[in-house]
PDB file of N, CA and C in Angstrom:
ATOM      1  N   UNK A   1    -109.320  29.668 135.881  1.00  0.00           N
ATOM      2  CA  UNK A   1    -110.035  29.680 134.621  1.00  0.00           C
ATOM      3  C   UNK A   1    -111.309  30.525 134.739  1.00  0.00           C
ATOM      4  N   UNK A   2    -112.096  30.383 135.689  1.00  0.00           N
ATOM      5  CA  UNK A   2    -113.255  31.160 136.208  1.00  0.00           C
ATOM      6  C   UNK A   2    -112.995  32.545 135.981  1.00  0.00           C
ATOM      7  N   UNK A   3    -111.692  32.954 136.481  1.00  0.00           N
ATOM      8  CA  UNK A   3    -111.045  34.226 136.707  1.00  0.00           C
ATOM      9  C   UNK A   3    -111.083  34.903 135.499  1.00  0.00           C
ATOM     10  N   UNK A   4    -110.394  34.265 134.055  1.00  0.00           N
ATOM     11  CA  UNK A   4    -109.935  34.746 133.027  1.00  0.00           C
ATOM     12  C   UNK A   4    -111.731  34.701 132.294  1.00  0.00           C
ATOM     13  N   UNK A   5    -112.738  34.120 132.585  1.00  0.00           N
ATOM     14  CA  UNK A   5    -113.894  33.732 131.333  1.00  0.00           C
ATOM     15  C   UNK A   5    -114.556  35.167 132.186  1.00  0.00           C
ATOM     16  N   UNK A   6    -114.669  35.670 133.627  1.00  0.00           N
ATOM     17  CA  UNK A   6    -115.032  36.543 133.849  1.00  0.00           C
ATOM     18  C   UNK A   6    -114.497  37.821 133.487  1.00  0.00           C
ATOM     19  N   UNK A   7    -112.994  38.007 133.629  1.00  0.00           N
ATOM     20  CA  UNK A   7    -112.518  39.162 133.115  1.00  0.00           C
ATOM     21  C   UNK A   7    -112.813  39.242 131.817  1.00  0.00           C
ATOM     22  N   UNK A   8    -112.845  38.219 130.345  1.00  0.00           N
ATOM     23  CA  UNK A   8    -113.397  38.421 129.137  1.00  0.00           C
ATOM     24  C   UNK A   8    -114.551  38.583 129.241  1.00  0.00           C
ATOM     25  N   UNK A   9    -116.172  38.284 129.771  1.00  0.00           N
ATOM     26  CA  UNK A   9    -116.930  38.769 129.560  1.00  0.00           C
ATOM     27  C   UNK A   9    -117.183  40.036 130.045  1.00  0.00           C
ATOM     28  N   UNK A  10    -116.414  40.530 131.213  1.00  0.00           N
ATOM     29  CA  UNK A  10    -116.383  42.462 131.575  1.00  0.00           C
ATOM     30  C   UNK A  10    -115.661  42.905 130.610  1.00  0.00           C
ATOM     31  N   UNK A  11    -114.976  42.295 129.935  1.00  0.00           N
ATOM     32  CA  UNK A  11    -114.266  43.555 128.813  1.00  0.00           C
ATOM     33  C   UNK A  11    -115.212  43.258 127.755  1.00  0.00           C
ATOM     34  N   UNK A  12    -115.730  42.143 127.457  1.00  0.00           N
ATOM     35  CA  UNK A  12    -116.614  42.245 126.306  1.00  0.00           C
ATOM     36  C   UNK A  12    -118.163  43.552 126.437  1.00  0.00           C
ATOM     37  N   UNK A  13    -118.543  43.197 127.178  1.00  0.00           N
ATOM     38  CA  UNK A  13    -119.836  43.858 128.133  1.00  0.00           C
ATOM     39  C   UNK A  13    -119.494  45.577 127.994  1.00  0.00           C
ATOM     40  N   UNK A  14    -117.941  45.889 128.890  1.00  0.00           N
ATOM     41  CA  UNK A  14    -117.774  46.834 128.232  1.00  0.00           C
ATOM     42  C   UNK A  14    -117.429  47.915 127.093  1.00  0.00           C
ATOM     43  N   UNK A  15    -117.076  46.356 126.109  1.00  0.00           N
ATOM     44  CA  UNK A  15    -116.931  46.879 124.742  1.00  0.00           C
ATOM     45  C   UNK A  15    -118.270  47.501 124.399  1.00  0.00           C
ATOM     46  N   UNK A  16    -119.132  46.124 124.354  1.00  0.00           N
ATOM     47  CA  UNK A  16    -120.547  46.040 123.765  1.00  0.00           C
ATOM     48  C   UNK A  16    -121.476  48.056 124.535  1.00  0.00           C
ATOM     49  N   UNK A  17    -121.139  48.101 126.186  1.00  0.00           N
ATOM     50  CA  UNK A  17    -122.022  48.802 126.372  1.00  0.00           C
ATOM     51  C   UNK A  17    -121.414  50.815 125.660  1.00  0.00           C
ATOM     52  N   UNK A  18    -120.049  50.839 125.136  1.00  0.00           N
ATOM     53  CA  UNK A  18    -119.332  51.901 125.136  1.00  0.00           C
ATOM     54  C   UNK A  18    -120.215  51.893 122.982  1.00  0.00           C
ATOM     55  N   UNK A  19    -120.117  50.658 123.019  1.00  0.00           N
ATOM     56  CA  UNK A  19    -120.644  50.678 120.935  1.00  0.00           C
ATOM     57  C   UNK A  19    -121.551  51.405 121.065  1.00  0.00           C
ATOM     58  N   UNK A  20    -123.118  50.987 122.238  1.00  0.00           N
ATOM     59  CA  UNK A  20    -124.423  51.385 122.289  1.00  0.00           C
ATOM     60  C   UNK A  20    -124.627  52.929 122.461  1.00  0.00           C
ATOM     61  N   UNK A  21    -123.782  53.306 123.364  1.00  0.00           N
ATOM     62  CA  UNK A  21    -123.901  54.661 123.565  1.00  0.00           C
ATOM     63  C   UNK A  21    -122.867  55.823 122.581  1.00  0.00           C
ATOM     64  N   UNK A  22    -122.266  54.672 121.706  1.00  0.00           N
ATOM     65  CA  UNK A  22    -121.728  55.836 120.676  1.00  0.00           C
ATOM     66  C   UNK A  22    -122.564  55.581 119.825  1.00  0.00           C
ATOM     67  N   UNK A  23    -123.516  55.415 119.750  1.00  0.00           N
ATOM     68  CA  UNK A  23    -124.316  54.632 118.578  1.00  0.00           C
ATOM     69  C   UNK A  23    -125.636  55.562 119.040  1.00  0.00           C
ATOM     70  N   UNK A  24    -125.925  55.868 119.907  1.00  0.00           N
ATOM     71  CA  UNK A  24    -126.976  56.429 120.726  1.00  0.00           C
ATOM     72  C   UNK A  24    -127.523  57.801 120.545  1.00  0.00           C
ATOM     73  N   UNK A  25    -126.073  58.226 121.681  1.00  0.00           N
ATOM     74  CA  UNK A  25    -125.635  59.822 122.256  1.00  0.00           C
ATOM     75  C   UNK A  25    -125.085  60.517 121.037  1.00  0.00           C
ATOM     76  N   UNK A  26    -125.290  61.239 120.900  1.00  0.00           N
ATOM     77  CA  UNK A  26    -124.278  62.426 119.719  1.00  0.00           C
ATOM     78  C   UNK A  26    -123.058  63.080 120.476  1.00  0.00           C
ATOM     79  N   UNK A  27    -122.002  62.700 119.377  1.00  0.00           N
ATOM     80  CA  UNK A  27    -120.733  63.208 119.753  1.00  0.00           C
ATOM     81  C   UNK A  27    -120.557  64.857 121.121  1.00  0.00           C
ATOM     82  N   UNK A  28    -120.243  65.000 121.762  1.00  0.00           N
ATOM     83  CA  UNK A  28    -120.185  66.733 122.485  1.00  0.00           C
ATOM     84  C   UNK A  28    -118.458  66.600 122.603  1.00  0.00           C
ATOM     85  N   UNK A  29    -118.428  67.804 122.547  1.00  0.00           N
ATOM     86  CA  UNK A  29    -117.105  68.593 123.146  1.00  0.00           C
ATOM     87  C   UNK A  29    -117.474  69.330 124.306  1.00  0.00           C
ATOM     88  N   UNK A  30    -116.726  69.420 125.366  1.00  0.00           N
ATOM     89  CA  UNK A  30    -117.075  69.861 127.000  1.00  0.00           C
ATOM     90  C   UNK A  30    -115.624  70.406 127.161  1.00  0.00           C
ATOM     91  N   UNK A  31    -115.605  71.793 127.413  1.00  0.00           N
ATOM     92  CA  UNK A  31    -114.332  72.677 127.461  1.00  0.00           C
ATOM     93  C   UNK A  31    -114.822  73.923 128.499  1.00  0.00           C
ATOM     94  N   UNK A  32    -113.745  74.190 129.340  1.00  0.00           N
ATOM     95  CA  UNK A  32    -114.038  75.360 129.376  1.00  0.00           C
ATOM     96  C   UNK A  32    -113.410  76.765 129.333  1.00  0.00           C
ATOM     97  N   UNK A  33    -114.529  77.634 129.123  1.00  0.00           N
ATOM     98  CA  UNK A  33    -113.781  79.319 128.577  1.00  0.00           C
ATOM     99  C   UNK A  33    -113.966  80.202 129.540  1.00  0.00           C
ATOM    100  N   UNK A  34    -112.799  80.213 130.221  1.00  0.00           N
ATOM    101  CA  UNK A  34    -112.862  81.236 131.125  1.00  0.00           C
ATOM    102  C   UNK A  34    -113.109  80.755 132.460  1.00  0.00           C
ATOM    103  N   UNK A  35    -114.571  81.630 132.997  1.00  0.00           N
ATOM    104  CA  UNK A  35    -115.307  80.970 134.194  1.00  0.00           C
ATOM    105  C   UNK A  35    -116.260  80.034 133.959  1.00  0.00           C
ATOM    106  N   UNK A  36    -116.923  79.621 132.018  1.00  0.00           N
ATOM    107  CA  UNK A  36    -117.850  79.492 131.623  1.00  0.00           C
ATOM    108  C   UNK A  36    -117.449  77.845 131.270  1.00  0.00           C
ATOM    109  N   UNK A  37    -118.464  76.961 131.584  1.00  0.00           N
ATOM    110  CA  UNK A  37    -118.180  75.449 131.394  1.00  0.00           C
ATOM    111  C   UNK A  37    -119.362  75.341 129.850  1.00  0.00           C
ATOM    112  N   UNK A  38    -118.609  75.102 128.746  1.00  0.00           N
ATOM    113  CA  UNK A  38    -119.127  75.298 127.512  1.00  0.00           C
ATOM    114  C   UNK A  38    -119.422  73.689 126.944  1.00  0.00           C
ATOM    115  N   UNK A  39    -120.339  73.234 126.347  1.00  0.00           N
ATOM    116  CA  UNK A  39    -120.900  71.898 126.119  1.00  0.00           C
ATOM    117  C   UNK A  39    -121.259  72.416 124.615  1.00  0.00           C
ATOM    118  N   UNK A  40    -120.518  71.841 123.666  1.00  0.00           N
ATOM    119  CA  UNK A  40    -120.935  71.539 122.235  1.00  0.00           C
ATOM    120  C   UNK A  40    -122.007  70.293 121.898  1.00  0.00           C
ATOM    121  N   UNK A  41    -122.475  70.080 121.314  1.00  0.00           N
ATOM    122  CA  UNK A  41    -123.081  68.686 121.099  1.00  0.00           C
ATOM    123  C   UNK A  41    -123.307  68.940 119.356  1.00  0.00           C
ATOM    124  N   UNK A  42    -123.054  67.652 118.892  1.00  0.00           N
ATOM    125  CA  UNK A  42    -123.264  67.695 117.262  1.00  0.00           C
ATOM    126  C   UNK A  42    -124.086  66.827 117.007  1.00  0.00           C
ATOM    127  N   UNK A  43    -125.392  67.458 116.998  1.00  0.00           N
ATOM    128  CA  UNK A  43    -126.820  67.258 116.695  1.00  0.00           C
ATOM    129  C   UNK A  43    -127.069  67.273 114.487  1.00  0.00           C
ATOM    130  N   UNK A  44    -127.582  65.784 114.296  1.00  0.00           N
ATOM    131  CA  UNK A  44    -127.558  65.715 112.780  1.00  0.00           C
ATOM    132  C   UNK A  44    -128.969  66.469 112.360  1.00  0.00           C
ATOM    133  N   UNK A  45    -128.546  67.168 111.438  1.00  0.00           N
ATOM    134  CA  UNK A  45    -129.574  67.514 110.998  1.00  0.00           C
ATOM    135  C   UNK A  45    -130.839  67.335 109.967  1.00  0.00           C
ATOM    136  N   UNK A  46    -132.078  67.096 110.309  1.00  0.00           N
ATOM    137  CA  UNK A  46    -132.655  65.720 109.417  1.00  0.00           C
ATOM    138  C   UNK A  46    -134.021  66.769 108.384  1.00  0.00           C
TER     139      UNK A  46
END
């Protein structure tokens, strides 16, 4: 029982900590072209 209340609070924890940082960070796209490692980021504009 110990087993299962710990594995639900790590999946909760990592629900909770993945919300904060989409909530946070601004979306990026990370690709790369060529030799070139290219980082988008979609910054709102205020």
């Amino acid at each position: 029982m110990l087993r299962h209340m710990s594995h639900e609070i790590g999946r909760d924890l990592s629900t909770k900590s993945r919300q904060f940082f989409e909530l946070v960070l601004p979306p990026a796209d990370v690709f790369e072209d060529g030799s070139d490692l290219v980082i988008v980021v979609d910054l709102p504009i205020s």
